[in-house]
C-alpha atoms as a PDB file:
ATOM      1  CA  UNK A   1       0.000   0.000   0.000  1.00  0.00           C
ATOM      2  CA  UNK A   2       1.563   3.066  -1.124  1.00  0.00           C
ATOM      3  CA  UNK A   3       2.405   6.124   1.455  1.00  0.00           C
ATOM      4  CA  UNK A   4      -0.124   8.375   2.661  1.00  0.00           C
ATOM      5  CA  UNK A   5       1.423  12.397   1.046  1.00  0.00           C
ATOM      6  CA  UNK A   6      -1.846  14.050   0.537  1.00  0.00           C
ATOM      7  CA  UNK A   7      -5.328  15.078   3.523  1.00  0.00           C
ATOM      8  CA  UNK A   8      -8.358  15.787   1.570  1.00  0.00           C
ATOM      9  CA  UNK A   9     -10.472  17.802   3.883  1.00  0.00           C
ATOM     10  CA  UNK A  10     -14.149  19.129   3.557  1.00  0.00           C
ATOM     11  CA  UNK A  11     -14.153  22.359   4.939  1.00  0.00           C
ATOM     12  CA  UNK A  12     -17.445  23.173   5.794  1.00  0.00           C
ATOM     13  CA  UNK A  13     -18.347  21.221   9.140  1.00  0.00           C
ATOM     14  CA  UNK A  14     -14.913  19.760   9.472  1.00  0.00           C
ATOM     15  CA  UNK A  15     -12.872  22.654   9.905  1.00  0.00           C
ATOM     16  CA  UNK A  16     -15.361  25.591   9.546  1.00  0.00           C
ATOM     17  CA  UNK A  17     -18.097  26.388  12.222  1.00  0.00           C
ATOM     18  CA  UNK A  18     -20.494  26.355   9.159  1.00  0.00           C
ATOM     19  CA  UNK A  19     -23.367  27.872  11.576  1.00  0.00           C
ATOM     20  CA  UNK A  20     -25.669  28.069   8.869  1.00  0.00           C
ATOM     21  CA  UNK A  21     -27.974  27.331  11.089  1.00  0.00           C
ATOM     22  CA  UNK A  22     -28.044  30.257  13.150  1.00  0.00           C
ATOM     23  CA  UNK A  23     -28.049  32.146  10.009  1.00  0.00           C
ATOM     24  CA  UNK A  24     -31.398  30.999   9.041  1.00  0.00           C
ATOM     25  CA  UNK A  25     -33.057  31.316  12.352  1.00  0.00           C
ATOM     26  CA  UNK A  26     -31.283  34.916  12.200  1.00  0.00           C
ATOM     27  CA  UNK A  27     -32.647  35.673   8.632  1.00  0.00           C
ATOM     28  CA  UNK A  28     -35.894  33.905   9.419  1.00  0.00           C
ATOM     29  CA  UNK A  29     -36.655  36.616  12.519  1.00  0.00           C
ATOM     30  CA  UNK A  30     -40.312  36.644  13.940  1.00  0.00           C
ATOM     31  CA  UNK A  31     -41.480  34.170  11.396  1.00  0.00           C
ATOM     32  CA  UNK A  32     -39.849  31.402  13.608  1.00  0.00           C
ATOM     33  CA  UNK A  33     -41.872  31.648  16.192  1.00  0.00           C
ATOM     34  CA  UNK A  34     -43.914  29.483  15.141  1.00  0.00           C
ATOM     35  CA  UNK A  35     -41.687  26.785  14.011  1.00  0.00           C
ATOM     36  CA  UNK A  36     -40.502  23.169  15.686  1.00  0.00           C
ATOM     37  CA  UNK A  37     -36.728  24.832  14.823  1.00  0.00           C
ATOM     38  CA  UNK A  38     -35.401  21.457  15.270  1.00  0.00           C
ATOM     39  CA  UNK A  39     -37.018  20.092  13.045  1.00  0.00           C
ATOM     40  CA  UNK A  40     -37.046  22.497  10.663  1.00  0.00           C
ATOM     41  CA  UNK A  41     -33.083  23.141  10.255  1.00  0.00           C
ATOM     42  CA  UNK A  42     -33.144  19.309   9.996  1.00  0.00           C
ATOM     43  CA  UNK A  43     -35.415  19.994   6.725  1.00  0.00           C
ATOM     44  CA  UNK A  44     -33.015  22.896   5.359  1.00  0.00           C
ATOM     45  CA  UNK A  45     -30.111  20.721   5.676  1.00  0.00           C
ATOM     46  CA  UNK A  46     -32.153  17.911   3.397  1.00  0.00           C
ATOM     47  CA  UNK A  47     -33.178  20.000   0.990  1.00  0.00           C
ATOM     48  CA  UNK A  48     -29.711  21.156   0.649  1.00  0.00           C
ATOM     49  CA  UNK A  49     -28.064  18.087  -0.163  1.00  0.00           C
ATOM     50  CA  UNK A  50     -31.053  16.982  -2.723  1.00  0.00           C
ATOM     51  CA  UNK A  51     -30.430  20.370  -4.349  1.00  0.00           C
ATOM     52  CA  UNK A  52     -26.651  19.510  -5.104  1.00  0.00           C
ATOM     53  CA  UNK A  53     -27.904  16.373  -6.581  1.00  0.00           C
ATOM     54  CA  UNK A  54     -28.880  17.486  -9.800  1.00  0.00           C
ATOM     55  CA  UNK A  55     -26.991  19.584 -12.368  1.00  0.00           C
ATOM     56  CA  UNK A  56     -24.148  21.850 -11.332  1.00  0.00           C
ATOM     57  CA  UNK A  57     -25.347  25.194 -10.444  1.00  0.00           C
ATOM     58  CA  UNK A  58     -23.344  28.004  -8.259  1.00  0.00           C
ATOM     59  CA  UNK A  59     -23.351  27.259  -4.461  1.00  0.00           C
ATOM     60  CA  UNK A  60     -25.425  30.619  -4.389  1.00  0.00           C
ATOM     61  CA  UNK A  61     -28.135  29.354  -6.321  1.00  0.00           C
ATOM     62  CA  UNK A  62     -28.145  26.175  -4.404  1.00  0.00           C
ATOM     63  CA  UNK A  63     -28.452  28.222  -0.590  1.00  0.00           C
ATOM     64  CA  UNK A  64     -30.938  29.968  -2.092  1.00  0.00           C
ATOM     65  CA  UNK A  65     -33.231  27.372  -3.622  1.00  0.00           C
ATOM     66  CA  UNK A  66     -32.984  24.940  -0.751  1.00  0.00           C
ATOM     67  CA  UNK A  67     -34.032  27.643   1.504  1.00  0.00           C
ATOM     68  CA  UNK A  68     -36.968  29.083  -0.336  1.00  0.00           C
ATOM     69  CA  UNK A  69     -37.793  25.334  -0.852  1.00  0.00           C
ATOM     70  CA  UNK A  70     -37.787  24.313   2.665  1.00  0.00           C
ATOM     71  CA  UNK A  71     -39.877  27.734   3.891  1.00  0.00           C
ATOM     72  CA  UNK A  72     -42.655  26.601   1.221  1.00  0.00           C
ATOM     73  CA  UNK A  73     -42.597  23.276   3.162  1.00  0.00           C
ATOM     74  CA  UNK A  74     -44.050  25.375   6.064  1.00  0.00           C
ATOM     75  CA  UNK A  75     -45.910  28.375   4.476  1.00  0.00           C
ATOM     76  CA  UNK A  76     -43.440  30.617   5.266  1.00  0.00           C
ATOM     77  CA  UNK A  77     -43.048  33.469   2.683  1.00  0.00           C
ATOM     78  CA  UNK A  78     -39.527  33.888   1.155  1.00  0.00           C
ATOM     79  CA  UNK A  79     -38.189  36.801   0.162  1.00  0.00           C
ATOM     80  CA  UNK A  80     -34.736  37.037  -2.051  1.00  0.00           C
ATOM     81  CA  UNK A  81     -32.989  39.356   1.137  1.00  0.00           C
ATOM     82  CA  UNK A  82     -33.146  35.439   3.083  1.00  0.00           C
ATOM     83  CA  UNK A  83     -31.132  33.959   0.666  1.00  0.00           C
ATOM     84  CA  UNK A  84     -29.113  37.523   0.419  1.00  0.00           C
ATOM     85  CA  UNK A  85     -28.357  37.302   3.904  1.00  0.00           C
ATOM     86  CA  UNK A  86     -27.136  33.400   4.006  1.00  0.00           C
ATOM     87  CA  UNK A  87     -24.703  33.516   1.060  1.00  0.00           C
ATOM     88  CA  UNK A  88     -23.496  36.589   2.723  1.00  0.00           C
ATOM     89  CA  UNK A  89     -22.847  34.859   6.334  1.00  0.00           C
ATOM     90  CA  UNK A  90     -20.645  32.004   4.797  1.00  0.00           C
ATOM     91  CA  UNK A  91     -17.425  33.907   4.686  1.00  0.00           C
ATOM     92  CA  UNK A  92     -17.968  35.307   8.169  1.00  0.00           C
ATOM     93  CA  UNK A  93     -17.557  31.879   9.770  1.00  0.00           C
ATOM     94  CA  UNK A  94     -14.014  30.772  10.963  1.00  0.00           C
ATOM     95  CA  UNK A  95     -12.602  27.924  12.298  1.00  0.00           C
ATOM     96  CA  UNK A  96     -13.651  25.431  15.338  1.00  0.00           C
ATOM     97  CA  UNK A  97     -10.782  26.060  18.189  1.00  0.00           C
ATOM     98  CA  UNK A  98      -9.165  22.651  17.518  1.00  0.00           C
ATOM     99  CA  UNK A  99      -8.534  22.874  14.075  1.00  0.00           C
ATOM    100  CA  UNK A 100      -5.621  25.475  13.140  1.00  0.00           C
ATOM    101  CA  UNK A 101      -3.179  23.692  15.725  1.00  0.00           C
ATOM    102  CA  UNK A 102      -3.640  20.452  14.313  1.00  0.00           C
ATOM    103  CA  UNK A 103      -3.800  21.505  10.699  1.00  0.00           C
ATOM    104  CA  UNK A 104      -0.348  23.350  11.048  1.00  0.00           C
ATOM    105  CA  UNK A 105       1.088  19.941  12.964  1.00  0.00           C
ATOM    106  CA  UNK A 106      -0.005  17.849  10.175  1.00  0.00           C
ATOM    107  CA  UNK A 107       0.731  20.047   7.136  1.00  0.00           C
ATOM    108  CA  UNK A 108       4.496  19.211   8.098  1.00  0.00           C
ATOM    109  CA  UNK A 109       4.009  15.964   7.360  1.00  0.00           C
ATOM    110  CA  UNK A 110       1.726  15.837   4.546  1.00  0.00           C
ATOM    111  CA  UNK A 111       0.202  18.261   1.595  1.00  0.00           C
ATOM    112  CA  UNK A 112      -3.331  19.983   2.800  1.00  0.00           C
ATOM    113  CA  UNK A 113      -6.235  19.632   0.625  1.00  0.00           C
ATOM    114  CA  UNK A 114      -9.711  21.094   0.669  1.00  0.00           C
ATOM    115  CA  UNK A 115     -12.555  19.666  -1.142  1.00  0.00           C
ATOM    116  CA  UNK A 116     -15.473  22.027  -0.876  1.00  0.00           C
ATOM    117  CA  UNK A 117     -19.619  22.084  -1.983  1.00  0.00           C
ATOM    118  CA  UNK A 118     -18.909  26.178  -2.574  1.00  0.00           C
ATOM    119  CA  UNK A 119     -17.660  29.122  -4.754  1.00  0.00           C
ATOM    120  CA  UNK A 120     -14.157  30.172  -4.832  1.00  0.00           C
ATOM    121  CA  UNK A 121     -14.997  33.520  -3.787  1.00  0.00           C
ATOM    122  CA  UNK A 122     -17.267  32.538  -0.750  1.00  0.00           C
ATOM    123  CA  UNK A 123     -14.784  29.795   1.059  1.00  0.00           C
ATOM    124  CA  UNK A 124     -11.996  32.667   0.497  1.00  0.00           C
ATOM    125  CA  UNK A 125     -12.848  34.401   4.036  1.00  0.00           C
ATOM    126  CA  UNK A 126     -13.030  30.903   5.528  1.00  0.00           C
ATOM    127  CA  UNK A 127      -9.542  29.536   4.404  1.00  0.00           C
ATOM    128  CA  UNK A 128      -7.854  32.948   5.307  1.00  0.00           C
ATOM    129  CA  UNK A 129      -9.384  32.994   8.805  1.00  0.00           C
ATOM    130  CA  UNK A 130      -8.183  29.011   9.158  1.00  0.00           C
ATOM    131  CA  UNK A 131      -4.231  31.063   9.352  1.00  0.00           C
ATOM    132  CA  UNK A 132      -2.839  27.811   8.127  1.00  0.00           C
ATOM    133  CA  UNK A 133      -1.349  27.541   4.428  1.00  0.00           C
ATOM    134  CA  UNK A 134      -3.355  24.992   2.306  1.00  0.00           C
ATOM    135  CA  UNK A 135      -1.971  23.130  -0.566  1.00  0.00           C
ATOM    136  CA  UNK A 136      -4.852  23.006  -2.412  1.00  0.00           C
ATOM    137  CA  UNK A 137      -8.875  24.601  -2.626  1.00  0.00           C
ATOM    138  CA  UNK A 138     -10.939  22.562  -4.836  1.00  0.00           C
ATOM    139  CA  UNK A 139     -14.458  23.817  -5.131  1.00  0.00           C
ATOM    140  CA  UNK A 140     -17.641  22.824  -6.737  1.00  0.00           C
ATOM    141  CA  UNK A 141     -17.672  25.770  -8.983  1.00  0.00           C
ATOM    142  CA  UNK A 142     -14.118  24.282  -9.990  1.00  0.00           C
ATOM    143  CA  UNK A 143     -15.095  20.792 -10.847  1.00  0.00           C
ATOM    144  CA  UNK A 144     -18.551  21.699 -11.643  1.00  0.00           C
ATOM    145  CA  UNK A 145     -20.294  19.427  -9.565  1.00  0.00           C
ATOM    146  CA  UNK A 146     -21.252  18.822  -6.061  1.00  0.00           C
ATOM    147  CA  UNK A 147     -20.007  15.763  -3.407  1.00  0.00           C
ATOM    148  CA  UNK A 148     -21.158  13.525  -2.723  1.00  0.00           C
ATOM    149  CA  UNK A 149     -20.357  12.838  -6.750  1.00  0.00           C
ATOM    150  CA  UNK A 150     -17.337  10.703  -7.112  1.00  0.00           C
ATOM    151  CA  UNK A 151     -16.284  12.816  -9.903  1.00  0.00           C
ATOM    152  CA  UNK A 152     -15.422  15.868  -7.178  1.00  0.00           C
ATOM    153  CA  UNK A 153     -12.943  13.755  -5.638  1.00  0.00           C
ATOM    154  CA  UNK A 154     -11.481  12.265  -9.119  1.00  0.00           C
ATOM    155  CA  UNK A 155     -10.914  16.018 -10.395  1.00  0.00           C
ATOM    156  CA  UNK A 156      -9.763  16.448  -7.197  1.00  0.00           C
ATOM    157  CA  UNK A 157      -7.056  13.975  -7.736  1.00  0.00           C
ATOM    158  CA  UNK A 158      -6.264  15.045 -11.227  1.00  0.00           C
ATOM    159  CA  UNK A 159      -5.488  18.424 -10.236  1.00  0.00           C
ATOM    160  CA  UNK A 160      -3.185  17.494  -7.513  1.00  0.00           C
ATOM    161  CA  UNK A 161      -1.755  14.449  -9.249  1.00  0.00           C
ATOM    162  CA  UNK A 162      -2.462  11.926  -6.452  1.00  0.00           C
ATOM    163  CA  UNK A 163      -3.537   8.652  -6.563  1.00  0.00           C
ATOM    164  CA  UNK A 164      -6.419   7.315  -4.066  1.00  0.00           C
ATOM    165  CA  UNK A 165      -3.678   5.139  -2.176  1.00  0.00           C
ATOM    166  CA  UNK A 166      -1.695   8.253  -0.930  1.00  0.00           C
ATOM    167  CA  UNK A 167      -5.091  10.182   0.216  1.00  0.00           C
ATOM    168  CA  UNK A 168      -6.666  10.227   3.328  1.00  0.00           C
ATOM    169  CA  UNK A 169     -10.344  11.829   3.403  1.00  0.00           C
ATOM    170  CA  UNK A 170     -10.911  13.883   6.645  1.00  0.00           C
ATOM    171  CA  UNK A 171     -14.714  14.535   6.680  1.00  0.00           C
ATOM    172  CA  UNK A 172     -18.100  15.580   9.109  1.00  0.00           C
ATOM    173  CA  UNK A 173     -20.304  14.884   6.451  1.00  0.00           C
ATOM    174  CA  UNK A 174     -21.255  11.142   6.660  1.00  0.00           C
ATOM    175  CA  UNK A 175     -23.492  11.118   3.071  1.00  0.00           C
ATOM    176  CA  UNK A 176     -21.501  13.919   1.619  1.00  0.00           C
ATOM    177  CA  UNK A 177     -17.858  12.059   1.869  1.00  0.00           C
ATOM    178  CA  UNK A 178     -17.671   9.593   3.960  1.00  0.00           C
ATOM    179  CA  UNK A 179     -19.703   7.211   1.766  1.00  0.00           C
ATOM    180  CA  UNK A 180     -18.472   8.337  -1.967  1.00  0.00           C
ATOM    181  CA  UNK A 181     -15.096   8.297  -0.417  1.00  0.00           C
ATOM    182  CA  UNK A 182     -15.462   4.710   0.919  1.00  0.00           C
ATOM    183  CA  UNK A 183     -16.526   3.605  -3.005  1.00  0.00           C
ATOM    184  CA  UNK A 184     -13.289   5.156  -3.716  1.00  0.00           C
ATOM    185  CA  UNK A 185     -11.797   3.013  -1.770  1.00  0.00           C
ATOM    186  CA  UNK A 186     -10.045   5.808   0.582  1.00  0.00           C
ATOM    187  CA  UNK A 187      -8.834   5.685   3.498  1.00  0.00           C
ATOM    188  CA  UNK A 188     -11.366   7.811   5.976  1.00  0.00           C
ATOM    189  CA  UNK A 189     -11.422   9.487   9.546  1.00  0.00           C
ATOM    190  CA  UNK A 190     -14.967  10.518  10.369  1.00  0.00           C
ATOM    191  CA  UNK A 191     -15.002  14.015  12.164  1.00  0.00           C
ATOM    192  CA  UNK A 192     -18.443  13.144  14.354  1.00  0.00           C
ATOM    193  CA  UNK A 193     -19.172  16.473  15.869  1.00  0.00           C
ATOM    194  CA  UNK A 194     -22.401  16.263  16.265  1.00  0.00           C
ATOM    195  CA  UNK A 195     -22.417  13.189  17.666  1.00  0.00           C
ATOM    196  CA  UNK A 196     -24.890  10.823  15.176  1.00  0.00           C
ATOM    197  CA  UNK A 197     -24.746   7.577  14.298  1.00  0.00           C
ATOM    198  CA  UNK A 198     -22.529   6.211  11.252  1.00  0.00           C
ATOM    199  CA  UNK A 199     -23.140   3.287   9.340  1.00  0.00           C
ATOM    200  CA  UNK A 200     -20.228   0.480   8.844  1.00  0.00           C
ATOM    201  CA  UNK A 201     -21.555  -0.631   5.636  1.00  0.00           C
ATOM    202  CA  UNK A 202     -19.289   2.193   4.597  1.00  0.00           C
ATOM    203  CA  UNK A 203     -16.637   1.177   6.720  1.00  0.00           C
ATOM    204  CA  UNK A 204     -14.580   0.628   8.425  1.00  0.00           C
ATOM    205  CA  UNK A 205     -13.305   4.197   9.003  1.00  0.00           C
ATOM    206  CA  UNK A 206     -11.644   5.994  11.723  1.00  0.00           C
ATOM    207  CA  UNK A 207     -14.298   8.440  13.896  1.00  0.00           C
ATOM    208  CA  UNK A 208     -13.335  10.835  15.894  1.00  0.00           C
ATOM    209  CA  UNK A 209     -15.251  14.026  17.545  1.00  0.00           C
ATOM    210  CA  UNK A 210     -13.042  16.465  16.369  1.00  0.00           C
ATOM    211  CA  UNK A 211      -9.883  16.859  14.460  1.00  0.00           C
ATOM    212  CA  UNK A 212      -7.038  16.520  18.109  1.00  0.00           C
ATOM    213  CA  UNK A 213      -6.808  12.629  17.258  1.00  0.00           C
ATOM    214  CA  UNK A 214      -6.236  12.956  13.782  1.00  0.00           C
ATOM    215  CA  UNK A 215      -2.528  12.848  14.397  1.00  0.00           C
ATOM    216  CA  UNK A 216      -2.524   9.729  16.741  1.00  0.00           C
ATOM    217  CA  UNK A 217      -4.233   8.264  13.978  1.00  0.00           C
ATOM    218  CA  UNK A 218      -2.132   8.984  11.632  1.00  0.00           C
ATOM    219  CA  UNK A 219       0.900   8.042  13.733  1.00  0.00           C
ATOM    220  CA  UNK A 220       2.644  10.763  13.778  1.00  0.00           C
ATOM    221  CA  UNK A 221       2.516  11.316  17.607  1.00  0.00           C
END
């Protein structure tokens, strides 16, 4: 089995405080109230994965669908200053407290990769605020599709000139990586932040609840 050079990373989860959620209930105001919020952020973040499903469209168009699709769900009126004010939240979020000092112990053993569902001009704001060099930002506006599509993570691979035996995926997002990168056949540490349950059929994979064992793992320790 060849050496592991290269950490593909999603960003958004993993190493970003994505608090999209807070950003909707923020956006969403007075018309909460009324709302099992639970349950409804639970919906948003469905509809968003079935709208990267289709046909590549801009990560912009995608917040903004999902959400207007998921307020219809509950007769809530949508107005185009909601989506406005997600896709303009997504650069202000920064990294999760563990994540800088472990990215900047592991980038001097290995090349840094991020594999992103975004733009290249949204995740900007979040990479500079990680204040750890990255190899590599792939986005889906680059590769013109969305993960979980296992063509992300072979453009991915093309552009860095890797092969799948020298990559390890470093993910939060079970049905976004974890599984496509298990039908790669990588090798996979499961950033379980949250706390859910996984699923061996896509195993076996390494889970952790954030990214401070990454390096034991690894064996670099």
């Amino acid at each position: 089995m060849a050496a592991t050079k290269w950490l593909t990373f999603d960003a958004y989860g993993t190493l970003v405080d994505f608090d999209l959620p807070g950003a909707i209930v923020e956006t969403l105001g007075d018309r909460a109230h009324a709302l099992d919020l639970d349950e409804f952020l639970e919906v948003c973040a469905r509809d968003r994965f079935e709208e990267v499903l289709g046909p590549y469209r801009p990560y912009r168009e995608v917040l903004r669908a999902s959400l207007k699709r998921s307020m219809e769900r509950y007769g809530i009126e949508y107005y185009d200053s909601d989506g406005d004010f997600l896709i303009a939240a997504v650069p202000t979020f920064g990294p999760f407290p563990d994540v800088p000092p472990v990215l900047e112990q592991l980038r001097q053993h290995y090349k840094l990769v991020i594999i992103s569902n975004t733009e290249d001009d949204l995740i900007a704001g979040n990479i500079e605020k990680l204040g750890v060099p990255i190899d590599h930002v792939i986005t889906a506006e680059q590769a013109r599709g969305y993960k979980p599509s296992l063509d992300v993570f072979r453009y991915t691979f093309d552009q860095i000139g890797a092969e799948p035996s020298e990559v390890v995926h470093i993910a939060q997002g079970f049905d976004y990586d974890i599984v496509p990168a298990s039908q790669l056949g990588l090798r996979r540490i499961w950033i379980n932040r949250r706390g859910i349950p996984g699923d061996q059929a896509y195993g076996p994979y390494d889970e952790l609840p954030d990214l401070t064992g990454v390096p034991r793992v690894l064996g670099i320790e």
